[in-house]
Protein backbone atom coordinates (compact mmCIF):
# COMPACT_ATOMS: atom_id res chain seq x y z
CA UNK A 1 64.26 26.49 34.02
CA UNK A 2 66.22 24.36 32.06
CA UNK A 3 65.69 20.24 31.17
CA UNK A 4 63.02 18.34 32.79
CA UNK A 5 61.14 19.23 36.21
CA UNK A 6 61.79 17.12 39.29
CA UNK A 7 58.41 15.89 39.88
CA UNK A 8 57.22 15.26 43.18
CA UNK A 9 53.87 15.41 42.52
CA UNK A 10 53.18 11.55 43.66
CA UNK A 11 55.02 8.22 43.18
CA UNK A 12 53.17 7.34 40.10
CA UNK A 13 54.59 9.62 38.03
CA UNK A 14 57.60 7.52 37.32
CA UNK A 15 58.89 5.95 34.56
CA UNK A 16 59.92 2.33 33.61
CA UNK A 17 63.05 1.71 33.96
CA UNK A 18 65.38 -0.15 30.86
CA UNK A 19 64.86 -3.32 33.11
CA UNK A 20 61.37 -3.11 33.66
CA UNK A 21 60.78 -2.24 29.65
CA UNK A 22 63.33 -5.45 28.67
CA UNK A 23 60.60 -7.83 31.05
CA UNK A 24 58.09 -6.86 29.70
CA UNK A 25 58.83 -7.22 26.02
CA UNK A 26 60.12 -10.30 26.70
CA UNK A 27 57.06 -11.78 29.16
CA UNK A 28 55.39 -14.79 27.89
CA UNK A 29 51.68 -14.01 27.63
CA UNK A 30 47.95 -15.06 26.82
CA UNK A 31 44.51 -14.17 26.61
CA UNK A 32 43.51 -13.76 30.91
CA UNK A 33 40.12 -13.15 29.79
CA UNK A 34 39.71 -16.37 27.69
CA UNK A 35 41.90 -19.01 29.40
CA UNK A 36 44.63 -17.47 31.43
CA UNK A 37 47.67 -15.92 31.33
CA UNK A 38 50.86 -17.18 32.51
CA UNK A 39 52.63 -13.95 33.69
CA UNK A 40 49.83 -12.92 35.01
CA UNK A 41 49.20 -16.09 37.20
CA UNK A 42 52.53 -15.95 38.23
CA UNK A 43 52.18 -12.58 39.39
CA UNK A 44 48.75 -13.24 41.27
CA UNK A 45 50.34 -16.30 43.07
CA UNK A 46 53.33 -14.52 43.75
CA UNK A 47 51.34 -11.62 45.49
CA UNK A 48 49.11 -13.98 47.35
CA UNK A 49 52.05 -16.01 48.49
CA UNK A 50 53.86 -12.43 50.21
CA UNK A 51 50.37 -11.25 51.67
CA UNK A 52 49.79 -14.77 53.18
CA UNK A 53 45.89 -15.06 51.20
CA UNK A 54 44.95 -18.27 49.00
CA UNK A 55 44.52 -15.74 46.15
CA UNK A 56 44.82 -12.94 44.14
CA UNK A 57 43.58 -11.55 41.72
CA UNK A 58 45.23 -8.61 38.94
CA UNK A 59 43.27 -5.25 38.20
CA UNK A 60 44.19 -2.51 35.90
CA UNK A 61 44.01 -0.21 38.92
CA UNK A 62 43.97 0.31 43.08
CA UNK A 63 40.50 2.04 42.70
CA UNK A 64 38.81 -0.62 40.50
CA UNK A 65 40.08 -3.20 43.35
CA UNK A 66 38.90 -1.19 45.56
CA UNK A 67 35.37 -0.86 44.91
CA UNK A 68 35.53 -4.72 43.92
CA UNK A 69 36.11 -5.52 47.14
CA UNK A 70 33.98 -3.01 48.57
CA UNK A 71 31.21 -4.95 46.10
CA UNK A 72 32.49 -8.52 47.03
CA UNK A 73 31.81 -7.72 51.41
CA UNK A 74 29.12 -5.13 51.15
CA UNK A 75 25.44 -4.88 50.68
CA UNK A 76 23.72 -2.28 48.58
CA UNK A 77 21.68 0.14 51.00
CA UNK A 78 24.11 -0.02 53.84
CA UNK A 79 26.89 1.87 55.06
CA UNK A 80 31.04 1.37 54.48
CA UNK A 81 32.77 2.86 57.73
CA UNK A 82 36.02 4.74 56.64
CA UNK A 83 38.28 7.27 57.96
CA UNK A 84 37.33 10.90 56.88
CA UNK A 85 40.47 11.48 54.66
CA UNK A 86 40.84 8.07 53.21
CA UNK A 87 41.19 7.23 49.70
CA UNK A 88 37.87 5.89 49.04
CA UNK A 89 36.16 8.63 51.08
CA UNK A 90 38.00 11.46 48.87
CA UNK A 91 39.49 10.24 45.84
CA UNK A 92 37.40 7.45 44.27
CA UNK A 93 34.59 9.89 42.58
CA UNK A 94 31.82 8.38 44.79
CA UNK A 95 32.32 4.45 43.44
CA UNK A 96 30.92 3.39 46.69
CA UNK A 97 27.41 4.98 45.86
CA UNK A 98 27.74 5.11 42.34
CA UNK A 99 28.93 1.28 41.23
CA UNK A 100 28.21 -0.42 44.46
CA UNK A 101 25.41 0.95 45.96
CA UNK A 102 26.86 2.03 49.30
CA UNK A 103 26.49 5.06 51.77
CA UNK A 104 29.81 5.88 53.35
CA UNK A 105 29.84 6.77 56.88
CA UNK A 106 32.97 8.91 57.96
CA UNK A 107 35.22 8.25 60.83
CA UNK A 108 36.50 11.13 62.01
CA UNK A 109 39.64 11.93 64.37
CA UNK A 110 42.87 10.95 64.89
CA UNK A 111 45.00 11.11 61.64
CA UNK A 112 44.32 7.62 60.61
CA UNK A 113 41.51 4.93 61.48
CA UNK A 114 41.48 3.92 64.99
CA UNK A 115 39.32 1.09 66.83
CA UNK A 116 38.33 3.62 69.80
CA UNK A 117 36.96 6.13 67.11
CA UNK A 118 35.57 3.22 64.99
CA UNK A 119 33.33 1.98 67.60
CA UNK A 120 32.19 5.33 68.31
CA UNK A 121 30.85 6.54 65.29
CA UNK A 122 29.02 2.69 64.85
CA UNK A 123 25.21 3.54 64.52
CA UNK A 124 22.72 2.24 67.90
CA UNK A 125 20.50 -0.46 65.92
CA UNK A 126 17.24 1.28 64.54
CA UNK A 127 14.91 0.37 61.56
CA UNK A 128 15.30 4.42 60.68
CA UNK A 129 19.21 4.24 60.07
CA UNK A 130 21.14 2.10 57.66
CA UNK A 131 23.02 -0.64 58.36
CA UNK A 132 26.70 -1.14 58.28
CA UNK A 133 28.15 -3.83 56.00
CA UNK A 134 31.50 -3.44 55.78
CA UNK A 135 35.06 -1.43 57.13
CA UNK A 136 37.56 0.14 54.94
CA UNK A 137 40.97 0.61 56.79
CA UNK A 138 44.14 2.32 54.83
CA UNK A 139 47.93 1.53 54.92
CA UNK A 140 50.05 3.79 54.78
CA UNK A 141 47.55 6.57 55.03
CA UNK A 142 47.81 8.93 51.62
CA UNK A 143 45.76 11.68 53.12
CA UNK A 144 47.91 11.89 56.91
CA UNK A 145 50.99 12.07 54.86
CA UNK A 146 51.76 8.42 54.12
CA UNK A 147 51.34 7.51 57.89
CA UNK A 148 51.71 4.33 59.04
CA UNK A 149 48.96 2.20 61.13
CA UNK A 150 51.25 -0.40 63.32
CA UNK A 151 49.99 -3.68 63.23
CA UNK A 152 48.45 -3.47 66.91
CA UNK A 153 46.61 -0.97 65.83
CA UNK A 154 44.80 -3.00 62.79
CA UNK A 155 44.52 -5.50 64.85
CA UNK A 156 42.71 -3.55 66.93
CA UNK A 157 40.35 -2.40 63.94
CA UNK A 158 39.58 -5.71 63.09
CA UNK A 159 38.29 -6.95 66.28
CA UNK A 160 36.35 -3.71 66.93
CA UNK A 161 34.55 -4.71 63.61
CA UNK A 162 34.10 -8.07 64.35
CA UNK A 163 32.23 -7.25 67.61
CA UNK A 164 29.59 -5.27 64.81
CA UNK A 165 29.69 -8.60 62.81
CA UNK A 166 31.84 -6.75 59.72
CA UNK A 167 34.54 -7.74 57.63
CA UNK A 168 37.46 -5.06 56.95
CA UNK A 169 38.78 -4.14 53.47
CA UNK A 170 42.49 -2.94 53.66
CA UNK A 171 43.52 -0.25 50.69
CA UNK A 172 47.29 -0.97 50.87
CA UNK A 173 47.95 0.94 47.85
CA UNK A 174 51.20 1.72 49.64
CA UNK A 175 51.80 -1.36 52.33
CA UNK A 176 54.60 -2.21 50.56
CA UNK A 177 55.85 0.96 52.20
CA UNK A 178 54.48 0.01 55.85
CA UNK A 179 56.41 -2.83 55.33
CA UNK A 180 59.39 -1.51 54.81
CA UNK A 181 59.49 1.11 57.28
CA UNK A 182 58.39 -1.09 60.44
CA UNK A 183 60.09 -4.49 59.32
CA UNK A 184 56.34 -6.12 59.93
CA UNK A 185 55.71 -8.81 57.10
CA UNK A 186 53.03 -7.94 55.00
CA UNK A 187 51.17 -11.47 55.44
CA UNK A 188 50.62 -10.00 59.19
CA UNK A 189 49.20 -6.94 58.20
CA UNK A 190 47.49 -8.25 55.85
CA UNK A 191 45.95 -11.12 58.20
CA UNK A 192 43.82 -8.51 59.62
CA UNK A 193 41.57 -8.08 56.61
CA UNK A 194 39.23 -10.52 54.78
CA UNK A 195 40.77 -8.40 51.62
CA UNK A 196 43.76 -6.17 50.54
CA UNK A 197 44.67 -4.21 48.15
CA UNK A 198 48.08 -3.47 46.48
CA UNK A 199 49.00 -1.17 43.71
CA UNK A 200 52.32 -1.64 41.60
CA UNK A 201 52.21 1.63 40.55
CA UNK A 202 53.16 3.54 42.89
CA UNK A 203 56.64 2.64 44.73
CA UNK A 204 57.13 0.12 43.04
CA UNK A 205 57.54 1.84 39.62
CA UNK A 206 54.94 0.01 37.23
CA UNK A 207 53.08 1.78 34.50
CA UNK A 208 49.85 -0.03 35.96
CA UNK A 209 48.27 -2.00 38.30
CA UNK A 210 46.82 -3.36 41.21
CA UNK A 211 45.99 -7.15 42.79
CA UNK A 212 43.04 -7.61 45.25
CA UNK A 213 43.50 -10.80 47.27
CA UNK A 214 41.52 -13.41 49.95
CA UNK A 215 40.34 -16.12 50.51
CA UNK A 216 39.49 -18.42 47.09
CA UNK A 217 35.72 -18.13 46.24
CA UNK A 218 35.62 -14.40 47.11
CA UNK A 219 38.41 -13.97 44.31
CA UNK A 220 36.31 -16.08 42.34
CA UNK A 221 33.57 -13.74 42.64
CA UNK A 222 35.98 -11.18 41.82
CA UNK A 223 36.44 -11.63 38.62
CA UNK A 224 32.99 -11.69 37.63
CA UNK A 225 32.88 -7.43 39.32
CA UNK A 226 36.15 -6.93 37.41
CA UNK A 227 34.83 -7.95 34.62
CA UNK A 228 31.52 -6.35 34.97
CA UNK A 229 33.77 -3.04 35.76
CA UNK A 230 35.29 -3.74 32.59
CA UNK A 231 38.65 -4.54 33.83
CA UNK A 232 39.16 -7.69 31.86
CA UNK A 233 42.11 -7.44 30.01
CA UNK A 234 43.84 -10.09 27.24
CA UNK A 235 47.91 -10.16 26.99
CA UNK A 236 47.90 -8.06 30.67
CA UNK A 237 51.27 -10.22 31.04
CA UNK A 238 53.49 -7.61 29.57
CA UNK A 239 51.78 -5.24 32.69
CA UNK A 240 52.10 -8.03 35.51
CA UNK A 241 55.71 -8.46 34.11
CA UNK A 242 56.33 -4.99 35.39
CA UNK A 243 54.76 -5.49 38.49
CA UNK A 244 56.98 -8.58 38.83
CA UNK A 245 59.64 -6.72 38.34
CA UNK A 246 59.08 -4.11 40.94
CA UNK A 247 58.51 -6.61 43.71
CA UNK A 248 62.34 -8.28 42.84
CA UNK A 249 63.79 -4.97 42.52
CA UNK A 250 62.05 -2.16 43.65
CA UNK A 251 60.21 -3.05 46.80
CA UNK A 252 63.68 -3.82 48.96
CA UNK A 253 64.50 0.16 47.79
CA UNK A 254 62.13 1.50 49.29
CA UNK A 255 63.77 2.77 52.60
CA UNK A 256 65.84 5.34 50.07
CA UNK A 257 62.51 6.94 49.62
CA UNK A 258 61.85 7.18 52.99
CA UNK A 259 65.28 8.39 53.76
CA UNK A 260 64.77 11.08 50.98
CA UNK A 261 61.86 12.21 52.66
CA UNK A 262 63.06 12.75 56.01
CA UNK A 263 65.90 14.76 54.65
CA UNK A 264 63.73 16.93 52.34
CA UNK A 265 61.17 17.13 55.73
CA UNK A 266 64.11 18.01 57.74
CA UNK A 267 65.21 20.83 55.28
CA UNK A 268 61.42 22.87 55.15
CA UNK A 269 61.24 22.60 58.61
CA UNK A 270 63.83 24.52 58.97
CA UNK A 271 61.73 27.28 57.40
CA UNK A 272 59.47 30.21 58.89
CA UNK A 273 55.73 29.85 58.30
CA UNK A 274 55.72 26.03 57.16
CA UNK A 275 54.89 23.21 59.79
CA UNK A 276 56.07 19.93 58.38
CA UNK A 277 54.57 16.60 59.45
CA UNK A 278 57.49 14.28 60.06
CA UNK A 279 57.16 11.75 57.30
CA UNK A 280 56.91 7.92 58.47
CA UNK A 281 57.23 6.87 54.63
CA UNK A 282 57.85 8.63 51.45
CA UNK A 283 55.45 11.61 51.70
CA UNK A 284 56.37 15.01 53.19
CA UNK A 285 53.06 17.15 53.64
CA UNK A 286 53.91 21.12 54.66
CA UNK A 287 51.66 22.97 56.37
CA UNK A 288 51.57 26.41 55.55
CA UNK A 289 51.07 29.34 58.22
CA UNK A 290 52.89 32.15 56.91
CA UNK A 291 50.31 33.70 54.60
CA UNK A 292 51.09 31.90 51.42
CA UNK A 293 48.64 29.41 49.63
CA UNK A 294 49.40 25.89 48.44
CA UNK A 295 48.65 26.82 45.36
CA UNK A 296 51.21 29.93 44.82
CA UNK A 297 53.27 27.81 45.82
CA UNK A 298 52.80 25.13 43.35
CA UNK A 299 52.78 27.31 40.88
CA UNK A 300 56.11 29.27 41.99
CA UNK A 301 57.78 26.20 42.28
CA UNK A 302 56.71 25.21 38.69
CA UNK A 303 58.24 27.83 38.00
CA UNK A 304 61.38 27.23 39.19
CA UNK A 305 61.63 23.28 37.70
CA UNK A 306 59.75 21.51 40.85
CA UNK A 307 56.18 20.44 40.42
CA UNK A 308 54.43 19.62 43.74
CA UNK A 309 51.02 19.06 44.80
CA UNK A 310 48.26 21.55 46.30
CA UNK A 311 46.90 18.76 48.66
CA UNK A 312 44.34 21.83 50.41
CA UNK A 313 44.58 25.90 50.18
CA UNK A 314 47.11 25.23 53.26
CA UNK A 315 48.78 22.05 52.35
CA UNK A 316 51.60 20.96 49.94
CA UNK A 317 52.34 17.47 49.32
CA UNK A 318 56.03 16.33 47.89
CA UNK A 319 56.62 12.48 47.45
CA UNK A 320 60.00 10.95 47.01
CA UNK A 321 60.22 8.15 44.45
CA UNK A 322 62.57 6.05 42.74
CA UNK A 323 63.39 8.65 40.07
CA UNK A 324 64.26 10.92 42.81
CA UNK A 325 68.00 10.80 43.19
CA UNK A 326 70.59 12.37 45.71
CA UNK A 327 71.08 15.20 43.10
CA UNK A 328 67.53 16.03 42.46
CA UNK A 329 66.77 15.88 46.39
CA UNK A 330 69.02 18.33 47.18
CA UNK A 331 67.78 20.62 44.27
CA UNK A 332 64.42 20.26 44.99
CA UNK A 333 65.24 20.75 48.62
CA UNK A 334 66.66 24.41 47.92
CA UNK A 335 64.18 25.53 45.15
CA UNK A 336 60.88 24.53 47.72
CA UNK A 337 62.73 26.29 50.66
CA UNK A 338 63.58 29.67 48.14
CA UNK A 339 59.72 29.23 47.97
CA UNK A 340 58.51 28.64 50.92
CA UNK A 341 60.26 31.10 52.53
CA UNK A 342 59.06 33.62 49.86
């Protein structure tokens, strides 16, 4: 293996580009924790503005908004209602029980969250079983391969929890991508949450961070939790500068990533022993049936200059980024199906 490894591992494992370094050197800045700061204002009214919401509000990360809002619409000793594989339920070390003080109740079923399996799992009313306080809905969908749930679908969601008297928290981490690849605006998807999540790190290419918006005096509240979380931060306008940045310039790119990853699906399935699920974004997840393990196969592809991800013993996941050009798709694409095939 020769230079550097083509690193599918996720879309946060990019780099800033010479743009994104050059606005954020030259961002004007201040203290946000004392009395504001301007890039970072612009960047929270900017975000509320796309997502249709009075207001925003910047964290250092997706998970820390997360659990904010999970904080700012729940009650501690009740239950959050998410989908078995979502981010919060898997991949957020327990913050739902450990910093708010809620039980999470799984949904299982279909890929992603749906209303009909959301009203089924809903507890019959009993002074023996906890209450539920809040749902927790995901767009795209990390853990179904960066599915997409269509906008009737949330809808759908959304009503089903109002019936229960609940608000809905939407982890878009990735709806910039759900926006992209159905053409719905993202003030309509996110219109069917009372908050919403977006991170900047991921497709859109920023080192860091996240914004949580709503409606006004639940942001307000949210900056006391993010500052109770610790997520405060002082000159944070050379990081919303980046973030700024991504939305001009990276967010209309997107579709090359999804493009990328239906070519790079199209080329394992083509392989014995590996079911592919057709990629709606940017993330290609391969099922293995052949006998091999996701993780000889990480580490054989390693090997060979491709890092990947060991999502279960049976599952690889590749994600295309925007440091994932037509030259390292198509070597990737040969080195994982030399592997695979293996």
């Amino acid at each position: 293996m020769t230079g550097l490894p083509i690193d599918l591992r996720s879309d946060t494992v990019t780099r800033p580009s010479a743009a994104m370094r050059r606005a954020m050197a030259e961002a004007e800045v201040g203290d946000d924790v004392l009395d504001g700061d301007p890039t970072v204002r612009a960047l929270e009214s900017r975000v509320a503005e796309l997502l249709g919401k009075p207001a925003a509000l910047f964290f250092p990360s997706g998970t820390m908004a997360n659990q904010a809002a999970l904080w700012l619409l729940g009650e501690p000793g009740t239950e959050v209602y998410a989908h078995e594989d979502s981010h919060i339920v898997n991949w957020e070390i327990a913050g739902t029980a450990g910093l708010v003080g809620l039980q999470v109740r799984v949904v299982r079923g279909a890929p992603v969250l749906e209303a009909d399996a959301l009203r089924a799992a809903f507890r019959p009313a009993s002074i023996h079983a906890p209450r539920a306080s809040v749902v927790c809905a995901e767009n795209t969908h990390n853990g179904a391969g960066g599915m997409v749930t269509p906008l009737a679908h949330l809808r759908a969601i959304q009503a089903t929890a109002a019936d229960q008297g609940l608000p809905v928290h939407l982890d878009g981490a990735r709806l910039w991508n759900a926006h992209v690849a159905t053409g719905t605006p993202l003030a309509d998807f996110a219109a069917c949450a009372a908050t919403v999540m977006v991170s900047f790190s991921k497709g859109l290419g920023a080192p860091v961070g996240a914004c949580l918006a709503g409606d006004a005096e639940p942001m307000r509240r949210a900056w006391e939790v993010r500052k109770r979380f610790g997520g405060g931060m002082r000159q944070s306008g050379i990081l919303a500068a980046a973030a700024l940045h991504g939305i001009d310039h990276h967010l209309p790119r997107l579709g090359e990533d999804h493009a990328r990853a239906r070519r790079l699906a199209a080329a394992l399935a083509e392989v014995p022993g590996v079911q592919v699920v057709p990629p709606d974004t940017n993330i290609v997840m391969c099922d293995l049936t052949g006998g091999l393990t996701a993780p000889e196969v990480v580490a054989r592809a390693k090997a060979a200059g491709v890092l990947v991800t060991a999502w279960h013993p049976t599952r690889v996941r590749c994600v295309l980024h925007l440091d994932i050009d037509e030259a390292a798709l198509a070597r990737a694409s040969m080195v994982l199906a030399e592997v695979l095939a293996a």
